[in-house]
Structures are given as structure tokens and as C-alpha cells.
N, C-alpha and C. Protein backbone atom coordinates (compact mmCIF):
# COMPACT_ATOMS: atom_id res chain seq x y z
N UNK A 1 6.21 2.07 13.38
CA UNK A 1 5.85 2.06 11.98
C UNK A 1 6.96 1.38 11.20
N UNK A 2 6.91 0.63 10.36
CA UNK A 2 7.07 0.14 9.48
C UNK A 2 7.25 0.70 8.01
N UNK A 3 7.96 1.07 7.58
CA UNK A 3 8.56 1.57 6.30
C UNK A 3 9.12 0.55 5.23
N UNK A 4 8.27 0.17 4.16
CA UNK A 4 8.65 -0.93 3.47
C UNK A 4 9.07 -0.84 2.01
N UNK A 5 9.60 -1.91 1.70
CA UNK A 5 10.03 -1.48 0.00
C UNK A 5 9.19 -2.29 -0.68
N UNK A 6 8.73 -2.38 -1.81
CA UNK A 6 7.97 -3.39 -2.85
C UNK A 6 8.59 -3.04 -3.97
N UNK A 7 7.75 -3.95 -4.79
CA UNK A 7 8.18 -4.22 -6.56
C UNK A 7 6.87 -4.42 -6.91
N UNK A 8 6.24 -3.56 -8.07
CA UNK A 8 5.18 -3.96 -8.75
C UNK A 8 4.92 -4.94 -9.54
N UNK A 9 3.73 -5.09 -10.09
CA UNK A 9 3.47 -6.15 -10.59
C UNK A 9 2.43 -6.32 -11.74
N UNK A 10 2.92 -6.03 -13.22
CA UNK A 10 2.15 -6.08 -14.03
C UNK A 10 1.09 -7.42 -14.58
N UNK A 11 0.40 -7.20 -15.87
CA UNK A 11 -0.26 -7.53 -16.32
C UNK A 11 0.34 -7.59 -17.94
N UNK A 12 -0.42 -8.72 -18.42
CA UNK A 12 0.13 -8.96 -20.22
C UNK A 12 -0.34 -8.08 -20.68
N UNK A 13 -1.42 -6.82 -20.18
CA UNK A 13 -1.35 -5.04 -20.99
C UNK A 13 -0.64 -4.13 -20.42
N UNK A 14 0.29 -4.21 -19.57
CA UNK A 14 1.05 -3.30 -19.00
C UNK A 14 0.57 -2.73 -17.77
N UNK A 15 -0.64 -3.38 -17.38
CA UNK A 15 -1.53 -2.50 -16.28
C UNK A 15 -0.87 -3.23 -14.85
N UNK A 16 -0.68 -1.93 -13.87
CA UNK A 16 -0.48 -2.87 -12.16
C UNK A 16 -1.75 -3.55 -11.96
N UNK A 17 -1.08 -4.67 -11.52
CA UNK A 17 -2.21 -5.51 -10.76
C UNK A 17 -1.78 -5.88 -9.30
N UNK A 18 -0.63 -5.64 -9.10
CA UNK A 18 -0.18 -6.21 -7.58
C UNK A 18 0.69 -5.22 -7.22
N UNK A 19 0.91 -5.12 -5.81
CA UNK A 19 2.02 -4.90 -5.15
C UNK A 19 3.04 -5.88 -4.22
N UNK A 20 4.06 -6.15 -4.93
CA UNK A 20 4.87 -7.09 -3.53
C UNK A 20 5.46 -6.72 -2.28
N UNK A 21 5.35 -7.78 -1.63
CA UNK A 21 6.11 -6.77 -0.86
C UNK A 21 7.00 -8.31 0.06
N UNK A 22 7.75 -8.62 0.88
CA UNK A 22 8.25 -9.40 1.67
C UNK A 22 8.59 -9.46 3.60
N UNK A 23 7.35 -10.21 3.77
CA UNK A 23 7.44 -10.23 5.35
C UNK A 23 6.80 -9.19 6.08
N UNK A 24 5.54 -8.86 5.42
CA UNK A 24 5.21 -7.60 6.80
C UNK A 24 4.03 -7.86 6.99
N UNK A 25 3.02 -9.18 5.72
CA UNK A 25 1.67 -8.92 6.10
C UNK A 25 1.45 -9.60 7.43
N UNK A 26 0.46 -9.72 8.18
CA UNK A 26 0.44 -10.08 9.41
C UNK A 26 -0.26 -11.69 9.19
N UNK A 27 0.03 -12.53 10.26
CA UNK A 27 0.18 -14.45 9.97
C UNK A 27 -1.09 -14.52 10.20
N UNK A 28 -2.52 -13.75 10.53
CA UNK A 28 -3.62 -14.45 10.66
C UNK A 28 -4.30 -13.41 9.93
N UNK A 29 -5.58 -13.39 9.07
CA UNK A 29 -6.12 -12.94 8.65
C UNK A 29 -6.61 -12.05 8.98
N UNK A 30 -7.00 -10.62 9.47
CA UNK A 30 -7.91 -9.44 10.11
C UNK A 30 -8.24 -8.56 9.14
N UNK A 31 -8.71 -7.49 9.49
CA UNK A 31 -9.64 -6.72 9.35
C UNK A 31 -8.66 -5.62 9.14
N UNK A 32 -7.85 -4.79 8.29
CA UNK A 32 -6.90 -3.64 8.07
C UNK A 32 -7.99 -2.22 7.59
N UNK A 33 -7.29 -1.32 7.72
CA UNK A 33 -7.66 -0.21 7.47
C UNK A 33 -5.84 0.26 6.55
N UNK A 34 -6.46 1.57 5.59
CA UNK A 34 -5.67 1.65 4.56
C UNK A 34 -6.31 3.24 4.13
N UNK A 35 -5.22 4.02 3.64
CA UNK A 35 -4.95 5.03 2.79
C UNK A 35 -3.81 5.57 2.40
N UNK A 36 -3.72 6.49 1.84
CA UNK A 36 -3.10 7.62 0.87
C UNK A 36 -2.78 8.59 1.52
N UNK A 37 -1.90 9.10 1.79
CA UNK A 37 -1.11 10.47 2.55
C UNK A 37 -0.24 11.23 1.36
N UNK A 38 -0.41 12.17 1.03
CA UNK A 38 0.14 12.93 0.28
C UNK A 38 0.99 13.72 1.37
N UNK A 39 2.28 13.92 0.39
CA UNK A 39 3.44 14.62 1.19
C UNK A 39 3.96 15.56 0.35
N UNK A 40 4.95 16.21 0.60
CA UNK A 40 5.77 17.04 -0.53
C UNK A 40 7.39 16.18 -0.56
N UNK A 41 7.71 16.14 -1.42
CA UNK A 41 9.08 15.15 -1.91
C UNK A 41 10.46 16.73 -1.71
N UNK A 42 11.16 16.14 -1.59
CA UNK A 42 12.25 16.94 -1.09
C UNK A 42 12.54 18.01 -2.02
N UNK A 43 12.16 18.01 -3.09
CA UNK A 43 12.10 18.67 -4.49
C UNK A 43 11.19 19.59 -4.59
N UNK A 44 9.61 19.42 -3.46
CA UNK A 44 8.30 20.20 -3.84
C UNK A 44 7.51 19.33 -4.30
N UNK A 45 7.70 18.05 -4.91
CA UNK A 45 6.98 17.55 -6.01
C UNK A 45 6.04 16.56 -4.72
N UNK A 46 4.29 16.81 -5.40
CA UNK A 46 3.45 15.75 -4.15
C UNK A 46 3.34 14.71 -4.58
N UNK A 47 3.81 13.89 -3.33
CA UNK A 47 3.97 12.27 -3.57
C UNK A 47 2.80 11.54 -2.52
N UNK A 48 2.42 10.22 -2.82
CA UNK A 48 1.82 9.51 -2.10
C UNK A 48 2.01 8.57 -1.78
N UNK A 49 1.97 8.50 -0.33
CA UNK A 49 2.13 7.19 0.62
C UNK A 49 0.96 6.29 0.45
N UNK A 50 1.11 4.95 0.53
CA UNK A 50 0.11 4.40 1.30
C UNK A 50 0.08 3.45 2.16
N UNK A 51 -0.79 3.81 3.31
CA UNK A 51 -0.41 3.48 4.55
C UNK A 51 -1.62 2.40 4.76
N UNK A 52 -0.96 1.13 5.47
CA UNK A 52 -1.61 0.04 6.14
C UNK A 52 -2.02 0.13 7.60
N UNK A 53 -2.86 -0.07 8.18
CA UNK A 53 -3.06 0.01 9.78
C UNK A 53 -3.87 -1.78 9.91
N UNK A 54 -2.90 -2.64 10.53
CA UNK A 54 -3.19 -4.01 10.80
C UNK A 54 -3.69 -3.38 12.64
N UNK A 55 -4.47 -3.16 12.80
CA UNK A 55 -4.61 -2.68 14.36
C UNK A 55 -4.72 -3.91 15.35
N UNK A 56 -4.77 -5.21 15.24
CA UNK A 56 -4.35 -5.84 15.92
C UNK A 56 -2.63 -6.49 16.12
N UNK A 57 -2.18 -6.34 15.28
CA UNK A 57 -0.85 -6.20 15.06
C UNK A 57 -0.24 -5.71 16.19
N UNK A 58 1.08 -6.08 15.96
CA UNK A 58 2.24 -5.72 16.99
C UNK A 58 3.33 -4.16 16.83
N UNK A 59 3.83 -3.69 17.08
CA UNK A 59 5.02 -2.99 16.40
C UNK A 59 5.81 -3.59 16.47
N UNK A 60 6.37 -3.34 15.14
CA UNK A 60 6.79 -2.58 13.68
C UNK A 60 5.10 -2.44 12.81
N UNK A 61 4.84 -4.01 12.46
CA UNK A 61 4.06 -4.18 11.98
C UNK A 61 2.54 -3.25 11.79
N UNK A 62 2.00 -3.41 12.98
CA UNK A 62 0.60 -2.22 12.99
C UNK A 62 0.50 -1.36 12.09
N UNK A 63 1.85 -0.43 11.97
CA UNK A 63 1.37 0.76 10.89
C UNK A 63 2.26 0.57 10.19
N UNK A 64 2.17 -0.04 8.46
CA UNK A 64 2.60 -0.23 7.74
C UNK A 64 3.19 0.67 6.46
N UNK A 65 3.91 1.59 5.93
CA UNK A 65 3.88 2.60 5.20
C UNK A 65 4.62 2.17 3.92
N UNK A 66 3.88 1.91 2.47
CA UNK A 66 4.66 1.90 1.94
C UNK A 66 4.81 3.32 0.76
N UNK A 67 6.15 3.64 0.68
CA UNK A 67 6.25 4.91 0.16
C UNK A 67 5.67 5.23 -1.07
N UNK A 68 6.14 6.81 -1.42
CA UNK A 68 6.17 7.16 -3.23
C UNK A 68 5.17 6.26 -4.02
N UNK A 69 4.20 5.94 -3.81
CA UNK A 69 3.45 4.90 -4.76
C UNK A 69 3.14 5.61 -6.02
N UNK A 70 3.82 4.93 -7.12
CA UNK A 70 4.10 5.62 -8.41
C UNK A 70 1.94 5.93 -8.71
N UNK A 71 2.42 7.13 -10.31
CA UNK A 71 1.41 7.12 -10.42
C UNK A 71 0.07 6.35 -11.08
N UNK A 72 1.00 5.32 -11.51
CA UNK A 72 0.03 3.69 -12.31
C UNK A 72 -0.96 3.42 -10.93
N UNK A 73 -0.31 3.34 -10.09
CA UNK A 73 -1.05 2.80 -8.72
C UNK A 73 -1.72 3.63 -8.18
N UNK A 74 -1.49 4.58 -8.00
CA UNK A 74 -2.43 5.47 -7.59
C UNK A 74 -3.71 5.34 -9.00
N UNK A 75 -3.52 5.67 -9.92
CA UNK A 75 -4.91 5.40 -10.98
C UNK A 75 -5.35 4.36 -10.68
N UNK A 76 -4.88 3.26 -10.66
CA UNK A 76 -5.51 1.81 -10.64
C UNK A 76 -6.46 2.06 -9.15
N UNK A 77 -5.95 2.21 -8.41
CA UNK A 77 -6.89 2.83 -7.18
C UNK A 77 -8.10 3.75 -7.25
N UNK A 78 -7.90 4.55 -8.18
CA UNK A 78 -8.90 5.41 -7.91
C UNK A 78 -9.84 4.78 -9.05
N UNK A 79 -9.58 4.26 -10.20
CA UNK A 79 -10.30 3.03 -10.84
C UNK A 79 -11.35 2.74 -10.36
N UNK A 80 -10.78 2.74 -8.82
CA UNK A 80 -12.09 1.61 -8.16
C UNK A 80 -11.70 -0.61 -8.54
N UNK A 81 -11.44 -0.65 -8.92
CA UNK A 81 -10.42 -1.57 -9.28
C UNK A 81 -9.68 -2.19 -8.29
N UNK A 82 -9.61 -3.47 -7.52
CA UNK A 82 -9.13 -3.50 -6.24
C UNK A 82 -7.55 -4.31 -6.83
N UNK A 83 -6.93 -3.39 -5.73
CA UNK A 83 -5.40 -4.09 -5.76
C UNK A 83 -4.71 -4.85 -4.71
N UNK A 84 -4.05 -6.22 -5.65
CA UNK A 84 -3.70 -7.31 -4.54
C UNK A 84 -2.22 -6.67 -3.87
N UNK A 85 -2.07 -7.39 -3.41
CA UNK A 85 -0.64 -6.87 -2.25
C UNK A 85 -0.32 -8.18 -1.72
N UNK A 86 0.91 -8.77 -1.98
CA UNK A 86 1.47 -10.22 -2.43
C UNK A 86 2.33 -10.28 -1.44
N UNK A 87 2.68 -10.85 -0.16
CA UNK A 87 3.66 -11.00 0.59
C UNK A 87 4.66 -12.42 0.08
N UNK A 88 5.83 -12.18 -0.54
CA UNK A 88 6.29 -13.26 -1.00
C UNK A 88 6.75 -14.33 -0.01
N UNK A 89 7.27 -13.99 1.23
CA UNK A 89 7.33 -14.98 2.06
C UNK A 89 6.25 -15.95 2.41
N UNK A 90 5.26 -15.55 2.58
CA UNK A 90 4.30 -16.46 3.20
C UNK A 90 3.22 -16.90 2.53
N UNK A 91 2.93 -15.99 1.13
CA UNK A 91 1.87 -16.19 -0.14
C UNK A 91 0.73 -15.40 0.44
N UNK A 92 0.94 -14.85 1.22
CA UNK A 92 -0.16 -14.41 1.95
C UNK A 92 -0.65 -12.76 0.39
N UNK A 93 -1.98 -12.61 0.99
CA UNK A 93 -2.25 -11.85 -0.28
C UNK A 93 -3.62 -10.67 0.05
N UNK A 94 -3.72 -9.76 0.18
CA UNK A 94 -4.79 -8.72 0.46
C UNK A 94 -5.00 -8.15 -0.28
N UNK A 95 -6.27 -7.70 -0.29
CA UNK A 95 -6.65 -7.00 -1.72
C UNK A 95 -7.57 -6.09 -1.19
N UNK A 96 -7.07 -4.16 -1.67
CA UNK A 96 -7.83 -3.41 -0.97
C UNK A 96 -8.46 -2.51 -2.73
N UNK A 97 -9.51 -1.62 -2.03
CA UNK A 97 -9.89 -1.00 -2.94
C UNK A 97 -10.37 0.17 -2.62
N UNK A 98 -10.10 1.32 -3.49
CA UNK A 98 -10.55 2.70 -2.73
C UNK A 98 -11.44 3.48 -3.24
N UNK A 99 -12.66 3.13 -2.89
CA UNK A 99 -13.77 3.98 -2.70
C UNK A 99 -13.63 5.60 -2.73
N UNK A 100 -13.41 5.91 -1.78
CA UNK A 100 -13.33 7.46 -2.04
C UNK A 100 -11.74 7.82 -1.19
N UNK A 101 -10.67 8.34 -1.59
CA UNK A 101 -9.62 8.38 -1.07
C UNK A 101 -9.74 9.27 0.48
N UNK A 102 -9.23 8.88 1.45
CA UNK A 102 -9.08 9.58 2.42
C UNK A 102 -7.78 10.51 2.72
N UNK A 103 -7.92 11.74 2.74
CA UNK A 103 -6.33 12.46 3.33
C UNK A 103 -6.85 12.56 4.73
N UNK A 104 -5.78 11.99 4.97
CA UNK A 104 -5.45 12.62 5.95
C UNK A 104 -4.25 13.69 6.92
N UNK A 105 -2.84 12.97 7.05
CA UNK A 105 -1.52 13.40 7.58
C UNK A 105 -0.83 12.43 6.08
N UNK A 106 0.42 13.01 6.81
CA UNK A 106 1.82 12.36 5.77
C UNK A 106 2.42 11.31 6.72
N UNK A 107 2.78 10.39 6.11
CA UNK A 107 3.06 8.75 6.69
C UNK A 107 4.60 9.12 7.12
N UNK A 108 5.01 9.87 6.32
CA UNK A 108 6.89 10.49 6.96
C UNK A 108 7.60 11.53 6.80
């Protein structure tokens, strides 16, 4: 697994529209699977992951986790509203959207 950092990415109303991130999306186009893992933060406080599964992918890559996803992003998600995810190295760009959130486990 893969544990990644990003930088968001607004809009001229203040709204997320992207997530960045650098070097993890995978070089050919497929088919990903994606959710939300709620955890407890070292404090008590529940936080949410969200986790990438590129299943043709290699490790590191395959299971992708990116942490704490503030709570702008999480709304924009549940919106229904699909959000891009910007790999700055390669321009590469995915755009997921969440229907009905899945829990499942905690990503860490």
C-alpha cells in the first residue's frame, strides 16, 4: 500500500474540484475501484480515508490510500458531484464519484 500526500484544488467559489497528487496514478488507463474508510484519529476524532484499488497495478501502487480527507471533500463526494484527481507528473487525471459510500475497514 501506498500512503500518499496531496494538495487540493479549488474553484473561483471556493468549492474542491480536484485532488493532486504526484506519481502514483498508474501509466495506462484501467478500471479502479475506490472508497472511504473511516478511522478514529489519535485524539478520538473520526476521520476519513480514501482508498484507491488500481487492481491491475503493481505494489506500492495497487492500493492507494490517501489520508484525513478534509471535510469539503468528503461533501463534494457525497454531492454526487464527481471529483478529478490530477497526477502532476504525468497529467494523467481520474475522476470518481460516489454513489452511495461504502464502509468498509480503516486504510491505517
Amino acid at each position: 500500500m501506498l500512503i500518499a500526500s496531496y494538495l487540493l484544488g479549488y474553484d473561483d467559489d471556493d468549492n474542491v474540484c480536484h485532488l493532486a497528487v504526484d506519481n502514483i496514478l498508474p501509466d495506462a488507463k484501467q478500471g479502479f475501484d475506490y472508497t472511504l474508510y473511516p478511522r478514529k484519529s489519535g485524539s478520538g476524532q473520526e476521520i476519513q480515508d480514501l482508498v484507491l484499488l488500481f487492481g491491475q497495478e503493481n505494489a506500492p501502487n495497487k492500493l492507494v490510500c490517501l489520508p484525513n480527507i478534509p471535510p469539503s471533500v468528503i461533501a463534494h463526494l457525497h454531492s454526487g458531484e464527481p471529483l478529478q484527481i490530477i497526477d502532476f507528473a504525468y497529467g494523467r487525471v481520474i475522476r470518481l464519484r460516489l454513489a452511495v459510500p461504502l464502509y468498509q475497514q480503516q486504510c491505517a
